[in-house]
Every structure is written in C-alpha cells, then in structure tokens.
C-alpha atoms as a PDB file:
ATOM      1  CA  UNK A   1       8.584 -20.651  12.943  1.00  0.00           C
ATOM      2  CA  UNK A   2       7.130 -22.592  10.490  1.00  0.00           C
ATOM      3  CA  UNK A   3       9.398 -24.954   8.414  1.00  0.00           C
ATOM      4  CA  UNK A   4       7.184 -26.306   5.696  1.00  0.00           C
ATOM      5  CA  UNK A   5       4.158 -25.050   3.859  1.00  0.00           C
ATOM      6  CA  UNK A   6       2.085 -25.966   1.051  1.00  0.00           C
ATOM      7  CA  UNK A   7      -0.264 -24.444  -1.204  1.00  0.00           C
ATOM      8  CA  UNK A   8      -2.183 -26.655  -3.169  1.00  0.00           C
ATOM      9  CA  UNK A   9       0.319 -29.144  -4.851  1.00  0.00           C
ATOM     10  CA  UNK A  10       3.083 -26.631  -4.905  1.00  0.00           C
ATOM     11  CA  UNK A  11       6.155 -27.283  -1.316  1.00  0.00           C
ATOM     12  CA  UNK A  12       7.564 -24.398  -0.585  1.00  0.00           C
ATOM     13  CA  UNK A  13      11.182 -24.204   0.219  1.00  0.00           C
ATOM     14  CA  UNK A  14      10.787 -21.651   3.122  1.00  0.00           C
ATOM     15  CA  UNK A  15      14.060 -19.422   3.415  1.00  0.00           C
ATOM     16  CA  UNK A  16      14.217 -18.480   6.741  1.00  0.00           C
ATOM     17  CA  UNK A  17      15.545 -14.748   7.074  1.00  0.00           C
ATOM     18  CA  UNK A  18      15.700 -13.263  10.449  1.00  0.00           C
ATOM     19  CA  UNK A  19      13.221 -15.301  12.073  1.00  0.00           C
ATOM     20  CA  UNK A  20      10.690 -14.656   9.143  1.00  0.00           C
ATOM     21  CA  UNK A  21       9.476 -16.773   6.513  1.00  0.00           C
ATOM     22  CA  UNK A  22      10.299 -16.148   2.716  1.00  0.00           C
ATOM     23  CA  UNK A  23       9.635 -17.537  -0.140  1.00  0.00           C
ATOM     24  CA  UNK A  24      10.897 -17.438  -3.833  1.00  0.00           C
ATOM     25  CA  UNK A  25       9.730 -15.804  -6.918  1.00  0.00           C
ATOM     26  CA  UNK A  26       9.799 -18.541  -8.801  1.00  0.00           C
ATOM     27  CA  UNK A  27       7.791 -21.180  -6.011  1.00  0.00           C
ATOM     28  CA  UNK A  28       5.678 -18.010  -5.744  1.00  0.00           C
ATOM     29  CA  UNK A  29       4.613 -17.808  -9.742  1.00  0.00           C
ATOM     30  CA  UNK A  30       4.085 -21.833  -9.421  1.00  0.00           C
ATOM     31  CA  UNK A  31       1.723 -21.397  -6.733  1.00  0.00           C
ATOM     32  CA  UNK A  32      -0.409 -18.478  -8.218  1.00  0.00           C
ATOM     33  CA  UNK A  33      -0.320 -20.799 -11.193  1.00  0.00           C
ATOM     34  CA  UNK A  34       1.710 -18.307 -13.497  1.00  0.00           C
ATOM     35  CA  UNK A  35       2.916 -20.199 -16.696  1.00  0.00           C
ATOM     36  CA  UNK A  36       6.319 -18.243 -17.021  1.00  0.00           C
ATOM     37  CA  UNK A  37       8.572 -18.515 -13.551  1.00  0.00           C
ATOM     38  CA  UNK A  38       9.629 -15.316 -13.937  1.00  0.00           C
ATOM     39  CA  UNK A  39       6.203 -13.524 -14.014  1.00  0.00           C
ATOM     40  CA  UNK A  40       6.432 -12.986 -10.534  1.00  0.00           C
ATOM     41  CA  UNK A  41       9.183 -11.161 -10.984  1.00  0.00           C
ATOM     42  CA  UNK A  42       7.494  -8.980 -13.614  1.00  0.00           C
ATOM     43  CA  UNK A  43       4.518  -8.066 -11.309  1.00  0.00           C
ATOM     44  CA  UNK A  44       7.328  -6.685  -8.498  1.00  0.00           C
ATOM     45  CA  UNK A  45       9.042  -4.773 -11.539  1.00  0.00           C
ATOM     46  CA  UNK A  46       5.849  -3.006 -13.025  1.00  0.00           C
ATOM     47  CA  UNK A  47       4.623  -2.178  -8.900  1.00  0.00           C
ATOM     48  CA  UNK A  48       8.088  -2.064  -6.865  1.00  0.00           C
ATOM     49  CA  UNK A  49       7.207   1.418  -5.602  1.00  0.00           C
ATOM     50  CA  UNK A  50       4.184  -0.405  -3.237  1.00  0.00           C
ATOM     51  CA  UNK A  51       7.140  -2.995  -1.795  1.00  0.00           C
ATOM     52  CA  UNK A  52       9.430  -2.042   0.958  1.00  0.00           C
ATOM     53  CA  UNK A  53      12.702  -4.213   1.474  1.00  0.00           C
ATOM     54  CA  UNK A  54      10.526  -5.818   3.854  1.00  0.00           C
ATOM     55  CA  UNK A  55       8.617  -7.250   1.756  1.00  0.00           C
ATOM     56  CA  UNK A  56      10.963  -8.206  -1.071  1.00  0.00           C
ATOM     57  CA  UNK A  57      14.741  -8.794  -1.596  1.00  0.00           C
ATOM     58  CA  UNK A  58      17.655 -10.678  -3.400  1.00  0.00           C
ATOM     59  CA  UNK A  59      19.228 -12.665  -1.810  1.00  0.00           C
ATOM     60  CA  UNK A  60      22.321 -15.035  -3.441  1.00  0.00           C
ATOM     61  CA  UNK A  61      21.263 -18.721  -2.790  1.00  0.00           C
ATOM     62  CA  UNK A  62      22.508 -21.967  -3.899  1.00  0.00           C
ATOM     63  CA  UNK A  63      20.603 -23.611  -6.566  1.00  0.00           C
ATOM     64  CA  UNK A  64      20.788 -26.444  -8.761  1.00  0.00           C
ATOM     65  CA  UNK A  65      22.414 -26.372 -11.708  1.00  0.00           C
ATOM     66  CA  UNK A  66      22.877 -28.692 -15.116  1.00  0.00           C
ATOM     67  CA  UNK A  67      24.743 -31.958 -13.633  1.00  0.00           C
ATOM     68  CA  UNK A  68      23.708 -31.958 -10.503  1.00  0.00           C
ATOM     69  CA  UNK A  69      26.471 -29.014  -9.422  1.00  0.00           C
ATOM     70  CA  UNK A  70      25.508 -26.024  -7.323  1.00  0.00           C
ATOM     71  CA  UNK A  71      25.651 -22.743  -8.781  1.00  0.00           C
ATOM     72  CA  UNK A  72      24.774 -19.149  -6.353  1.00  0.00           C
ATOM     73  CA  UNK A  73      22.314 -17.083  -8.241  1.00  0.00           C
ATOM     74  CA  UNK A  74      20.540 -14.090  -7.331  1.00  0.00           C
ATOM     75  CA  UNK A  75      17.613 -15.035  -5.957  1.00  0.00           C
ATOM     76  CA  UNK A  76      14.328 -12.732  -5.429  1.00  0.00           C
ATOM     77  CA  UNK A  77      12.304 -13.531  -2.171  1.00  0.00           C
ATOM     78  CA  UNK A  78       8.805 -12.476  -0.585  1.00  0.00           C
ATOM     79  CA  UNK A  79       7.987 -11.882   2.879  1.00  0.00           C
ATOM     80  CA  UNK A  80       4.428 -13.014   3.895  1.00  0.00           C
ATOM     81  CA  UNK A  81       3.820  -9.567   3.497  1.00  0.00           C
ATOM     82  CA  UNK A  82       5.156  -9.614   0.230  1.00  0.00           C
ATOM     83  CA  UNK A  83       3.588 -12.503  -1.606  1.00  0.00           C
ATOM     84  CA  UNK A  84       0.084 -11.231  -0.304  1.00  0.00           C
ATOM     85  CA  UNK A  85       0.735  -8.309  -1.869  1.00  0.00           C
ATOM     86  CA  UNK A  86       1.947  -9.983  -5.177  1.00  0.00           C
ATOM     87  CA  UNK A  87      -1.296 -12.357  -4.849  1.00  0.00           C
ATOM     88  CA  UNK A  88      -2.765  -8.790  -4.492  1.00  0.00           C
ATOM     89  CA  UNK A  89      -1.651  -7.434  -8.112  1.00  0.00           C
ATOM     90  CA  UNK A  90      -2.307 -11.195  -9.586  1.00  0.00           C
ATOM     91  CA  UNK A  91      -5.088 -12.017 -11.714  1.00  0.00           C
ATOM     92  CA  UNK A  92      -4.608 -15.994 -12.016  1.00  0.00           C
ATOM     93  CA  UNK A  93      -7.706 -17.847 -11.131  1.00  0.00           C
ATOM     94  CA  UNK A  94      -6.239 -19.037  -7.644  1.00  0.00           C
ATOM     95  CA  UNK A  95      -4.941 -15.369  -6.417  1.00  0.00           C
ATOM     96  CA  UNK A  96      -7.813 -14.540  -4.290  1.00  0.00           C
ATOM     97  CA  UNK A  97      -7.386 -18.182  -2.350  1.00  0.00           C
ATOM     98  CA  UNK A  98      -3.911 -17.788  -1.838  1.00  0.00           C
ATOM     99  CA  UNK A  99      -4.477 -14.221  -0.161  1.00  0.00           C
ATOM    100  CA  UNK A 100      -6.758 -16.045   2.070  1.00  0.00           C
ATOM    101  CA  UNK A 101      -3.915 -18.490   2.878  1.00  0.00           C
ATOM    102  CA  UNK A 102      -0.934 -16.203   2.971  1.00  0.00           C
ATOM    103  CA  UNK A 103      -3.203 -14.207   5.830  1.00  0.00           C
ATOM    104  CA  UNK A 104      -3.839 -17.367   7.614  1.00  0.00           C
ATOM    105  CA  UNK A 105       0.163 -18.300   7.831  1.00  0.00           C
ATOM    106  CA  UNK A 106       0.745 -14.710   8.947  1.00  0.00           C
ATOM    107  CA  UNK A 107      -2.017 -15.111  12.039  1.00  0.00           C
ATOM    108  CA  UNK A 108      -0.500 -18.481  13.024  1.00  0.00           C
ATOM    109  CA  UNK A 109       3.262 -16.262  12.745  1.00  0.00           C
ATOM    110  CA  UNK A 110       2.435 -13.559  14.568  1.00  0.00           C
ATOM    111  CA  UNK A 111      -0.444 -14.799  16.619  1.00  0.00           C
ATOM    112  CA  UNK A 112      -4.183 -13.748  16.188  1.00  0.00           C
ATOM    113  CA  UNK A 113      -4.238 -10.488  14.942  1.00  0.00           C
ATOM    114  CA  UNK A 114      -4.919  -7.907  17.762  1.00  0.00           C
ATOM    115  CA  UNK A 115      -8.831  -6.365  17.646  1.00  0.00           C
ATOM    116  CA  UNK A 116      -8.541  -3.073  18.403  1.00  0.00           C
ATOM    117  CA  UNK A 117     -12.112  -1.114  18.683  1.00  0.00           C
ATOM    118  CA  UNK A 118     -11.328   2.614  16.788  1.00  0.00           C
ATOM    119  CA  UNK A 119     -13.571   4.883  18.695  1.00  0.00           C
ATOM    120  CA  UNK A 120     -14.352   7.964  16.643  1.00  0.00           C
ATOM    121  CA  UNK A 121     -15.319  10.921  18.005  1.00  0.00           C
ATOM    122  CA  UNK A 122     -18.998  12.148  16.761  1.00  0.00           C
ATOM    123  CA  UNK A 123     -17.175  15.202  16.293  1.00  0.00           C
ATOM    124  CA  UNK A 124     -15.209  14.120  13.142  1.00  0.00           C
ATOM    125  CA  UNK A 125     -17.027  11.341  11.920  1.00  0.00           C
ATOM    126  CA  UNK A 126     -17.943  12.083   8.570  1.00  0.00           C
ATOM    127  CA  UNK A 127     -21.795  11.359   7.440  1.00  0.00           C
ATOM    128  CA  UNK A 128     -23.269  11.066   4.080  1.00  0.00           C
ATOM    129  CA  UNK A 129     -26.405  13.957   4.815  1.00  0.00           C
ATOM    130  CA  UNK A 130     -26.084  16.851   6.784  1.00  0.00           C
ATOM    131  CA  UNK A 131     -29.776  18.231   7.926  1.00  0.00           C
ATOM    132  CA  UNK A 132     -31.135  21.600   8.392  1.00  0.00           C
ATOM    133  CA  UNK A 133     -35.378  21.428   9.366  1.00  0.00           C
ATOM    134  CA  UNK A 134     -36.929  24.955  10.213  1.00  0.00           C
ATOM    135  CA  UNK A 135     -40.268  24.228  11.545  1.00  0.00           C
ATOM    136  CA  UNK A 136     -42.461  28.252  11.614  1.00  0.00           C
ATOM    137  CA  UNK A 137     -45.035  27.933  13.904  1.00  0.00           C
ATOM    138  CA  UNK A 138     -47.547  30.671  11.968  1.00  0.00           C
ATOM    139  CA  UNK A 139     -50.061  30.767  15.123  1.00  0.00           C
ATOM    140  CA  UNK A 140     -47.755  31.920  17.386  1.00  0.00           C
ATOM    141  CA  UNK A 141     -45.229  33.619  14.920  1.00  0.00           C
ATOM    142  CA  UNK A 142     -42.412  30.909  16.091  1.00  0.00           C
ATOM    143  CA  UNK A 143     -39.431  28.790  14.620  1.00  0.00           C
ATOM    144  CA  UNK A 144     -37.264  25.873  15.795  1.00  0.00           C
ATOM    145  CA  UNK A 145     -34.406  24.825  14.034  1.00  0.00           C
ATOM    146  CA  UNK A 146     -32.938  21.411  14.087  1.00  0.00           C
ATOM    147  CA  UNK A 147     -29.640  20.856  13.260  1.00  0.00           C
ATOM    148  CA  UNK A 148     -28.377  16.823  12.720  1.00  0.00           C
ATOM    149  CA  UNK A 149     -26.324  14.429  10.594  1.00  0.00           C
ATOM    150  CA  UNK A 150     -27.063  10.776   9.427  1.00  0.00           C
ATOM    151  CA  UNK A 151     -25.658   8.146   6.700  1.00  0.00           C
ATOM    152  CA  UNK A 152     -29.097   6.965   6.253  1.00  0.00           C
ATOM    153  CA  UNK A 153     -32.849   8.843   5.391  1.00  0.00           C
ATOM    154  CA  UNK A 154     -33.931   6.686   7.496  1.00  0.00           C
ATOM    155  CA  UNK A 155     -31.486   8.178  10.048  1.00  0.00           C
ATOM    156  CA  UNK A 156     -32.731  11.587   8.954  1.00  0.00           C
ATOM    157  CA  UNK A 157     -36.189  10.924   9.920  1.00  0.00           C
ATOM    158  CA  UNK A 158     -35.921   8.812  13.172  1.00  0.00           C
ATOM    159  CA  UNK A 159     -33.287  11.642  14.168  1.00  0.00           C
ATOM    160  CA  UNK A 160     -35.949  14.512  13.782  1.00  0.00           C
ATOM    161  CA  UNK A 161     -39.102  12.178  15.330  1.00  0.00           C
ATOM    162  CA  UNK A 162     -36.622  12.011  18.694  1.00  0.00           C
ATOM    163  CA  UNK A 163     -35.831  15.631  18.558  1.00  0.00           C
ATOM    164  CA  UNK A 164     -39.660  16.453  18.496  1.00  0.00           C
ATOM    165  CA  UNK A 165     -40.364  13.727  20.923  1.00  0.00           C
ATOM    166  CA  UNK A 166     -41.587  11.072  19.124  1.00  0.00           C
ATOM    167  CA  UNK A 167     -40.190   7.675  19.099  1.00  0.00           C
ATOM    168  CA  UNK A 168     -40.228   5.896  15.978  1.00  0.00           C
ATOM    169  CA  UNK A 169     -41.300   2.043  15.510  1.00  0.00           C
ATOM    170  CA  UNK A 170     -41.030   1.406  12.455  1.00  0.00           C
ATOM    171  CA  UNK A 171     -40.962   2.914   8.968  1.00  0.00           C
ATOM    172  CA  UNK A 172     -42.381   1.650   5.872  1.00  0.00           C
ATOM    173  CA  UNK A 173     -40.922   2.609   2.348  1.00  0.00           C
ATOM    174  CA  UNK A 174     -43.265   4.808   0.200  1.00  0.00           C
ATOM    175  CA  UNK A 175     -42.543   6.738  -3.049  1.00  0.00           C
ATOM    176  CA  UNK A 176     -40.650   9.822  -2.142  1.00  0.00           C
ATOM    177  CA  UNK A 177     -43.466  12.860  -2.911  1.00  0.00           C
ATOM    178  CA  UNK A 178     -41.025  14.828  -5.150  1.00  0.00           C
ATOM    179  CA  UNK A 179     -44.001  17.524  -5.905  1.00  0.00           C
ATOM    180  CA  UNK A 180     -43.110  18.695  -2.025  1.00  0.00           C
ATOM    181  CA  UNK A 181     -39.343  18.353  -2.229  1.00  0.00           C
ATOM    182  CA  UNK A 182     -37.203  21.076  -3.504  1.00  0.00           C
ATOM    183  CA  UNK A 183     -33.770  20.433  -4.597  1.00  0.00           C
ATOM    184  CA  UNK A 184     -30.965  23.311  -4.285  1.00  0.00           C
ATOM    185  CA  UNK A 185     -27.834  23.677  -4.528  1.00  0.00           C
END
C-alpha cells in the first residue's frame, strides 16, 4: 500500500484503514484548493445520499492541539473512492486534475483496471432509426419489404444498398431533397 502521496504542494497524511488508503476532509479541501477546511465537509453533507460508508467515515484521530498537546477529534475521511467522488461534485479550478490523479492512485492500488469487452446482443441493442422501405414493383405487380436498424443515415443507406445487392464505396453528402421526403408521425 502506498504510504505517501502528494498532490501538487499539498502531503497527504494517508490513514491507513483496512488495507485501504484514506484521506482527510480537511487535506482533501487543501488539495482541491477550497479556501474554508471544512468545505469538504459541506459538499459530503449537501450529497451524502451518493456516499456509501465505503467511501466516507469518522473516524476519532489524534490531532494537534494549542501547545503542542494531543487532543482526539472526530475526524471525517475519504476512500479513493470517496475523494473522486468529492473531486466529482467540486467546482475549484484543479477538480478535474485531481480526478485524473485520484484514478491513477486507485490503478496502481488495485492494479490495472480489468478490460472487459461487453458483447451486446443485436437483439437488444438499442439504435437511433428504425427502417421500414417498401419497394412496389408496378410491372410485375410486386413488393419487397426491408426491415433494418442503424445509428447513422449513412447506416440506413449502406444497410439497404447490401440488402439489394449493391455494395457501397463511398457516399458523398448532398442536400437532403425534402420535396420527396414525407414526414409522419
């Protein structure tokens, strides 16, 4: 586990909770450049319903008091977890860095994160245009239907040129002919 981390000019003193690291509130509104310590604090108190207790506790910890004497105070801590998701609700100028490096600590923690390909079947992916073309064929008193789905136009038309038998090149954009187009609904 990692013992020390920085962020920028601010030395964290990692608490070390069940193998995991933690940090303060108060090192955590330093870091995300917060002018009051206790805003930190604030952002868990208007959003606690989005943190689980693994990503946010009090804990009683020994601090430094007036004198040099040690006083326990209740102390709130952030999980990895936690802080990026207090980064996540912060709007200081430094927020969107310090996600970056909260995700990088958790990778070198855990390990690189696992890449898992999410196969989908055709069957319930969803697509932006769902296509209906009835071609008559008047000579021969005819029809085919074609039945598809695509996110694109593009999609649309390459999908009906294969059905048909045609493969596509290339297409080149050209104002859509909205005199032949008939919207319903």
């Amino acid at each position: 586990m990692i013992t020390e981390l920085a962020f920028h000019d601010i030395n964290f003193n990692v608490v070390n909770r069940n193998g995991q690291i933690w940090l303060t509130s108060a090192e955590l509104a330093s870091a995300l450049q917060y002018a009051n310590v206790r805003a930190v604090t604030g952002l868990y108190n208007r959003y606690k319903d989005e943190f689980t207790e693994s990503m946010s506790l009090v804990l009683k910890m020994n601090t430094k008091g007036f004198g040099g004497g040690n006083s326990e105070k209740d102390t709130r801590i952030f999980s990895l977890r936690g802080a990026h998701l207090v980064a996540m609700l912060s709007k200081t100028p430094v927020a969107k860095e310090f996600r970056r490096w909260v995700l990088d600590i958790l990778d070198k923690e855990v390990g690189e994160p696992v890449k898992t390909e999410v196969r989908i079947n055709p069957e319930q992916q969803e697509y932006r245009y769902r296509v209906k073309v009835i071609i008559y064929d008047d000579m021969l008193g005819g029809a085919a239907e074609i039945l598809g789905k695509a996110d694109t136009l593009r999609d649309v038309v390459a999908g009906i040129s294969t059905d048909l038998g045609y493969k596509p090149n290339a297409f080149t954009h050209v104002p859509m002919n909205r005199a032949r187009v008939r919207q319903i609904h």
